[in-house]
N, C-alpha and C. Protein backbone atom coordinates (compact mmCIF):
# COMPACT_ATOMS: atom_id res chain seq x y z
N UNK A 1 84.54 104.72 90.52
CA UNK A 1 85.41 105.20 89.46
C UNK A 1 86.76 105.60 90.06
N UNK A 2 87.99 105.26 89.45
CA UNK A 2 89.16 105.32 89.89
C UNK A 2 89.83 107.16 90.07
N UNK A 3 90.11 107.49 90.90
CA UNK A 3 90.56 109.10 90.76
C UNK A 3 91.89 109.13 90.03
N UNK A 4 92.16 109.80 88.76
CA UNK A 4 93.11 110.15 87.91
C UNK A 4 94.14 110.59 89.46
N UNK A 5 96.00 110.14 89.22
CA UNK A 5 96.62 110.52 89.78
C UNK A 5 97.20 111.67 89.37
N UNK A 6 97.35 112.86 90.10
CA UNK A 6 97.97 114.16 89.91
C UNK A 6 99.24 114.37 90.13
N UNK A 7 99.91 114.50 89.52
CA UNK A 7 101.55 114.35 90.13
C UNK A 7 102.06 115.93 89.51
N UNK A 8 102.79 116.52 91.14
CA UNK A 8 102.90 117.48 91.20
C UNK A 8 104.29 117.76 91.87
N UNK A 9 105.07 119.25 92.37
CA UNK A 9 105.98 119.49 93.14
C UNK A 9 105.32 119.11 94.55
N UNK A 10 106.37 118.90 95.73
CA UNK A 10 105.99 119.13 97.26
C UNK A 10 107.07 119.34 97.81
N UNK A 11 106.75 120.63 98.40
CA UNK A 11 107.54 121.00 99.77
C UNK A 11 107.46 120.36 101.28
N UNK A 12 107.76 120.53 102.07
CA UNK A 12 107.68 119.85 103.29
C UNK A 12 108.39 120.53 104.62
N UNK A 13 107.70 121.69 105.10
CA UNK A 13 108.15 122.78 106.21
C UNK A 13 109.31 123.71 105.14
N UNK A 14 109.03 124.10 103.56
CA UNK A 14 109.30 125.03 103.24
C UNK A 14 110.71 124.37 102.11
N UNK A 15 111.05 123.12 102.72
CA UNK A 15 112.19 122.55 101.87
C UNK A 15 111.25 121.43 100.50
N UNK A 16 111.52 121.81 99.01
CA UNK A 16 111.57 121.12 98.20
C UNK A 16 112.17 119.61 98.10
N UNK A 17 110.70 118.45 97.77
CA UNK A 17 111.17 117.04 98.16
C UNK A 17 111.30 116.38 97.02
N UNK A 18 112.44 115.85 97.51
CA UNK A 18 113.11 114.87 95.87
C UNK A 18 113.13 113.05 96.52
N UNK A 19 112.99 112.72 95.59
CA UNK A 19 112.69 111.06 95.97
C UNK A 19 114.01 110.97 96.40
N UNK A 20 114.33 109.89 97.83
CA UNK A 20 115.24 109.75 98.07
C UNK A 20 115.90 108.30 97.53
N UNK A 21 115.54 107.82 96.41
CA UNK A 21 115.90 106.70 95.82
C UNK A 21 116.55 107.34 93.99
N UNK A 22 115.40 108.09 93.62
CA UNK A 22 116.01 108.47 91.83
C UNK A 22 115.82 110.19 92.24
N UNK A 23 116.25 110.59 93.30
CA UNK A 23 115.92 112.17 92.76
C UNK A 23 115.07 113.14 92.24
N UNK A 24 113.64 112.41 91.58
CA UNK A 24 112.74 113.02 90.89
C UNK A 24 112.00 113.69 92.09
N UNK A 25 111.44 114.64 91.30
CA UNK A 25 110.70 115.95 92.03
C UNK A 25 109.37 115.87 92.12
N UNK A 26 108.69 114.75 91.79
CA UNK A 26 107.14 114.67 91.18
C UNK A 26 106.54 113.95 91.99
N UNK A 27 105.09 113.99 92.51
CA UNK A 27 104.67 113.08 93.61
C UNK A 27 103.09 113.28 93.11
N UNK A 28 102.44 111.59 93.99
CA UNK A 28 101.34 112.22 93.57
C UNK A 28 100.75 111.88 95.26
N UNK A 29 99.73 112.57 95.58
CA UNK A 29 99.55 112.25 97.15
C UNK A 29 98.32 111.09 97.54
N UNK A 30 98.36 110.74 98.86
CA UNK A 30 97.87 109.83 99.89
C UNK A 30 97.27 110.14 101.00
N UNK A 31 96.76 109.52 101.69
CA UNK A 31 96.32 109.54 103.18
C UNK A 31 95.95 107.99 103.24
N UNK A 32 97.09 107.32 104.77
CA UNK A 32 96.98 106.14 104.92
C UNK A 32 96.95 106.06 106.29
N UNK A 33 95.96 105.55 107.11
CA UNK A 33 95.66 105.26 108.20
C UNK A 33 97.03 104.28 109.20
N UNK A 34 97.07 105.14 110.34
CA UNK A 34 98.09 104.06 111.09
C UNK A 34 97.88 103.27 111.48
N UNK A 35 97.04 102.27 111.19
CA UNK A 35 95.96 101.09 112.20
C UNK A 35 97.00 100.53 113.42
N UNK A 36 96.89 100.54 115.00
CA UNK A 36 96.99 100.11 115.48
C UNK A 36 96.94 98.81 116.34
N UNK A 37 97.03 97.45 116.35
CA UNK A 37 95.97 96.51 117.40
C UNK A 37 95.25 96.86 118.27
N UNK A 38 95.25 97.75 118.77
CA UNK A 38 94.71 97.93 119.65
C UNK A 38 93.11 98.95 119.31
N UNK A 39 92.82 99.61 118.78
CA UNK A 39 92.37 99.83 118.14
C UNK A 39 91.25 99.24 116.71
N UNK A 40 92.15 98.39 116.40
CA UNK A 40 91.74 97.29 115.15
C UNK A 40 90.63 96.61 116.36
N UNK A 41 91.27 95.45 117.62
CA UNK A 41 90.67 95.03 118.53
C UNK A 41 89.16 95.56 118.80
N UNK A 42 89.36 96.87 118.85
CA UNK A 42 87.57 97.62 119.46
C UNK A 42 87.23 98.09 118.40
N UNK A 43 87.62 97.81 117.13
CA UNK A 43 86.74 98.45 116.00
C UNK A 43 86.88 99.62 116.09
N UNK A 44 87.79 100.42 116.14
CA UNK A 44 87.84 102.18 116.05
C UNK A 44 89.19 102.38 115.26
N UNK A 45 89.17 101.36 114.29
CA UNK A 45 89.91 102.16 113.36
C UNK A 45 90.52 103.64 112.74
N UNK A 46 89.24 104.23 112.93
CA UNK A 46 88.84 105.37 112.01
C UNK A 46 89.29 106.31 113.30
N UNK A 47 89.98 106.31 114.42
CA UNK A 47 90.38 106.98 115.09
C UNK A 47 91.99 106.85 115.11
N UNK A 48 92.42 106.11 114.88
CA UNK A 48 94.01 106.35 114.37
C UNK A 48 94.64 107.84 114.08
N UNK A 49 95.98 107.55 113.80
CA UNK A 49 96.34 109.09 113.09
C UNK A 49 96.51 108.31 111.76
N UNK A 50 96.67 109.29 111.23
CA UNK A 50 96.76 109.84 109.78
C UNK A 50 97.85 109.89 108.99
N UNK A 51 99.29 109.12 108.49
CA UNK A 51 100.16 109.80 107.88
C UNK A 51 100.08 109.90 106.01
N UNK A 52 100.61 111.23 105.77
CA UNK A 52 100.39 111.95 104.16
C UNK A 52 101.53 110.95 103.75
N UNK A 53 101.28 110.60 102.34
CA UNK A 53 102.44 109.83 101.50
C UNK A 53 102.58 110.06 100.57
N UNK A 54 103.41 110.60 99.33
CA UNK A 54 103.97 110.95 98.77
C UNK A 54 104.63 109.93 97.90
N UNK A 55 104.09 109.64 96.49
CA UNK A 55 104.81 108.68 96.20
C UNK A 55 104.99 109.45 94.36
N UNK A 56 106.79 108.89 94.45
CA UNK A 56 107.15 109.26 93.58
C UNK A 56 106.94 108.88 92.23
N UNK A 57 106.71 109.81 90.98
CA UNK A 57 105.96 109.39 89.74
C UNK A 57 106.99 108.66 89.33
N UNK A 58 108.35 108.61 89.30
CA UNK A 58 109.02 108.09 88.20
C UNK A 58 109.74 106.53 88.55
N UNK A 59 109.74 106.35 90.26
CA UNK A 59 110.13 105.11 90.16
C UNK A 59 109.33 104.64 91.68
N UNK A 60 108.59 105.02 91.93
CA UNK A 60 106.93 105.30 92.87
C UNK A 60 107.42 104.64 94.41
N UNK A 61 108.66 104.93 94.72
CA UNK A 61 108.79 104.89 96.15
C UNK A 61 108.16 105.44 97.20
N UNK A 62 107.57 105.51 98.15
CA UNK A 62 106.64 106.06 98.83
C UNK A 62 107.10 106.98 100.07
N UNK A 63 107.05 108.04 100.55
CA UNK A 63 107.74 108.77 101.54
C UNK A 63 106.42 108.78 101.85
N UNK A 64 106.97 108.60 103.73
CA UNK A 64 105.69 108.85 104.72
C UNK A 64 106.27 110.02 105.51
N UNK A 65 105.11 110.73 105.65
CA UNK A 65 104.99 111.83 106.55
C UNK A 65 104.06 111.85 107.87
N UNK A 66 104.57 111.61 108.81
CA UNK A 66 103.42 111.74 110.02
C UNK A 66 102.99 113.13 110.19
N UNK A 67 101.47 113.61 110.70
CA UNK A 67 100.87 115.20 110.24
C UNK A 67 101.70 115.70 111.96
């Protein structure tokens, strides 16, 4: 079953984030794996890092955040 998207405010180290394409304030969130080759190669995907994404409700550009 598909998870309803939540679109909400986000800060980011305390500063309020606005799409840097239309300005809107609304996001709904992510977690997308950094797959590496090297990695992909030995099957350990699932050890990668992690970056949060942020994608905007009104014209859904995507801001990446590395943690």
């Amino acid at each position: 079953m598909a998870k309803i998207k939540e679109f909400r405010s986000v800060s980011i180290k305390g500063n309020p984030l606005k799409c840097q394409i239309c300005n809107h304030d609304r996001f709904w969130h992510r977690e997308t794996l950094m797959n590496t080759p090297g990695m992909t190669f030995f099957g350990i995907e699932w050890a990668n890092k992690s970056a949060d994404n942020y994608i905007c409700e009104s014209c859904g550009y995507v801001h990446w955040f590395l943690s």
